[in-house]
Each structure stands twice: as structure tokens, then as C-alpha cells.
Protein backbone atom coordinates (compact mmCIF):
# COMPACT_ATOMS: atom_id res chain seq x y z
CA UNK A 1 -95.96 31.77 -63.05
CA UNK A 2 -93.15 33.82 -64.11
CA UNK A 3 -89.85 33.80 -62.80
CA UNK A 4 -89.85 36.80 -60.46
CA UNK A 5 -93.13 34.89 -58.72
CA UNK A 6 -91.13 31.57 -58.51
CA UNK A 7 -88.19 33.31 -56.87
CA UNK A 8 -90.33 34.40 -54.26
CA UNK A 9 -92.36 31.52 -53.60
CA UNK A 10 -88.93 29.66 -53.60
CA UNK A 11 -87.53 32.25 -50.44
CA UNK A 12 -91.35 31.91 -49.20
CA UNK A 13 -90.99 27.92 -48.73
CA UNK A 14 -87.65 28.70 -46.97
CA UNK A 15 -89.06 31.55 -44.87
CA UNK A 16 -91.27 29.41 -43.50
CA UNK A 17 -89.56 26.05 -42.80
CA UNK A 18 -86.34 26.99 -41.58
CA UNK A 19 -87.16 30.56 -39.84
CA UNK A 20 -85.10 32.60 -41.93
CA UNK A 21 -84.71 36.76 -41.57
CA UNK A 22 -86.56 38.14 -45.08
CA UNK A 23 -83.42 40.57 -45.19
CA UNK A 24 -81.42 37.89 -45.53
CA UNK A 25 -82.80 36.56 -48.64
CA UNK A 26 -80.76 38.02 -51.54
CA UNK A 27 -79.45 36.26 -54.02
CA UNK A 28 -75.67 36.53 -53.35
CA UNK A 29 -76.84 34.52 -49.90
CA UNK A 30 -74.65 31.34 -49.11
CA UNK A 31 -76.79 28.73 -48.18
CA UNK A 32 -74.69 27.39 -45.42
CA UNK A 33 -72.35 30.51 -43.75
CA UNK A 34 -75.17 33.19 -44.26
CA UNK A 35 -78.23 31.63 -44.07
CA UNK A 36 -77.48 28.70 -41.35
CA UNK A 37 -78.22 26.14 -43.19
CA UNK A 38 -76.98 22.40 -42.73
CA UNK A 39 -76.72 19.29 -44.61
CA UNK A 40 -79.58 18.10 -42.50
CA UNK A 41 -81.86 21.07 -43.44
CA UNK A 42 -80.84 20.22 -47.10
CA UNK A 43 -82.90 17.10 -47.18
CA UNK A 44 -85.77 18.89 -45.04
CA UNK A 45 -85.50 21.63 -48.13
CA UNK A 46 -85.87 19.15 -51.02
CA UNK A 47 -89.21 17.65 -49.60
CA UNK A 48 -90.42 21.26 -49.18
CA UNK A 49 -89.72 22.19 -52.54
CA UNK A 50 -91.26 19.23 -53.56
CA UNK A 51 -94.12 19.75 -51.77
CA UNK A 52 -94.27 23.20 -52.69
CA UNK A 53 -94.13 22.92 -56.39
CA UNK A 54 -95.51 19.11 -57.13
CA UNK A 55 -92.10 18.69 -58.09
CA UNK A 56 -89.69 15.36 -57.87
CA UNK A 57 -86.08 16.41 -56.99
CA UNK A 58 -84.89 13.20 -55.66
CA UNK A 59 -81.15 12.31 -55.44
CA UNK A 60 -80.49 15.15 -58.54
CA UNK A 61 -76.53 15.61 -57.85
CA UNK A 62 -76.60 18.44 -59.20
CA UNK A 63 -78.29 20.22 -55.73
CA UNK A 64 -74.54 19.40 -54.04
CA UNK A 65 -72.91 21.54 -55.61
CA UNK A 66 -75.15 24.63 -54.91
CA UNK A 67 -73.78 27.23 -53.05
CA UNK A 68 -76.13 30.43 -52.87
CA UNK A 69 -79.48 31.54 -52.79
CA UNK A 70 -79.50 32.34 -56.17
CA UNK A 71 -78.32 29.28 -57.57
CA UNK A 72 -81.15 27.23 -55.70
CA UNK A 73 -83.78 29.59 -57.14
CA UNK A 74 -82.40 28.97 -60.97
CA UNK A 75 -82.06 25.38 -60.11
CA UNK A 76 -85.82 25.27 -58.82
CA UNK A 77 -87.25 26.91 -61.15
CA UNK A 78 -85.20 24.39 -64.31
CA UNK A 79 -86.74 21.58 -62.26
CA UNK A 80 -90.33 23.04 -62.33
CA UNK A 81 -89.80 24.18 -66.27
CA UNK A 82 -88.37 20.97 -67.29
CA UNK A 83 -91.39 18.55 -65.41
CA UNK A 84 -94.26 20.97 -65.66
CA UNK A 85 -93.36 22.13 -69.58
């Protein structure tokens, strides 16, 4: 799956958990002011990603210090490259 496809089965996953507008999902998108996302909604993210993608984020630090959509798609899709090869 190339990138491009990853991106949008990344905004797909959050489409459909956390009701989000489709306009809304650009990559400049803050996670928290412009998409309404909370801390809580974080942890309810990682299991769908992990779900989504076979996947095992876990505790990965790293994920704190995301800020927009864009960063969370890059950081996805390292995760998938780096456990799927």
C-alpha cells in the first residue's frame, strides 16, 4: 500500500471512530483545537490504529508530542513500515 492509500485509510479510521467532518481532514489539522480531539480520544485512537493496521503502538512516547494531522499520518505509516518491512 503506498503512502497516499495509507494516508487515507489513516483519516478513514478517524472518520469513523470519532465522527469527524471529511473537510476537516487536511494535513495542517491540529489534532486537539481543530479536530476536537482529547487526551481521552488519544488512547481510543491508538487501539484503532492498531486495529486498523495489525499494528502495536503501545506506550511509543513519541505519539505525545504530535500535534497535527499530518504528523500522525507520517508517524503511522513509520510504525506500519518499520513492523510490517
Amino acid at each position: 500500500m503506498d503512502q497516499s492509500s495509507l494516508k487515507e485509510k489513516i483519516n478513514q479510521v478517524l472518520l469513523q471512530e470519532f465522527e469527524l467532518e471529511p473537510g476537516d481532514m487536511v494535513s495542517e489539522a491540529l489534532l486537539y483545537e481543530d479536530l476536537g480531539l482529547d487526551s481521552l480520544d488519544a488512547v481510543d485512537m491508538v487501539v484503532s490504529f492498531e486495529k486498523a493496521f495489525a499494528i502495536n503502538i503501545g506506550k511509543n512516547t513519541e505519539l505525545v508530542s504530535i500535534k497535527t494531522l499530518g504528523e500522525l499520518q507520517e508517524f503511522i505509516i513509520r510504525i506500519i513500515a518499520a513492523q510490517h518491512g
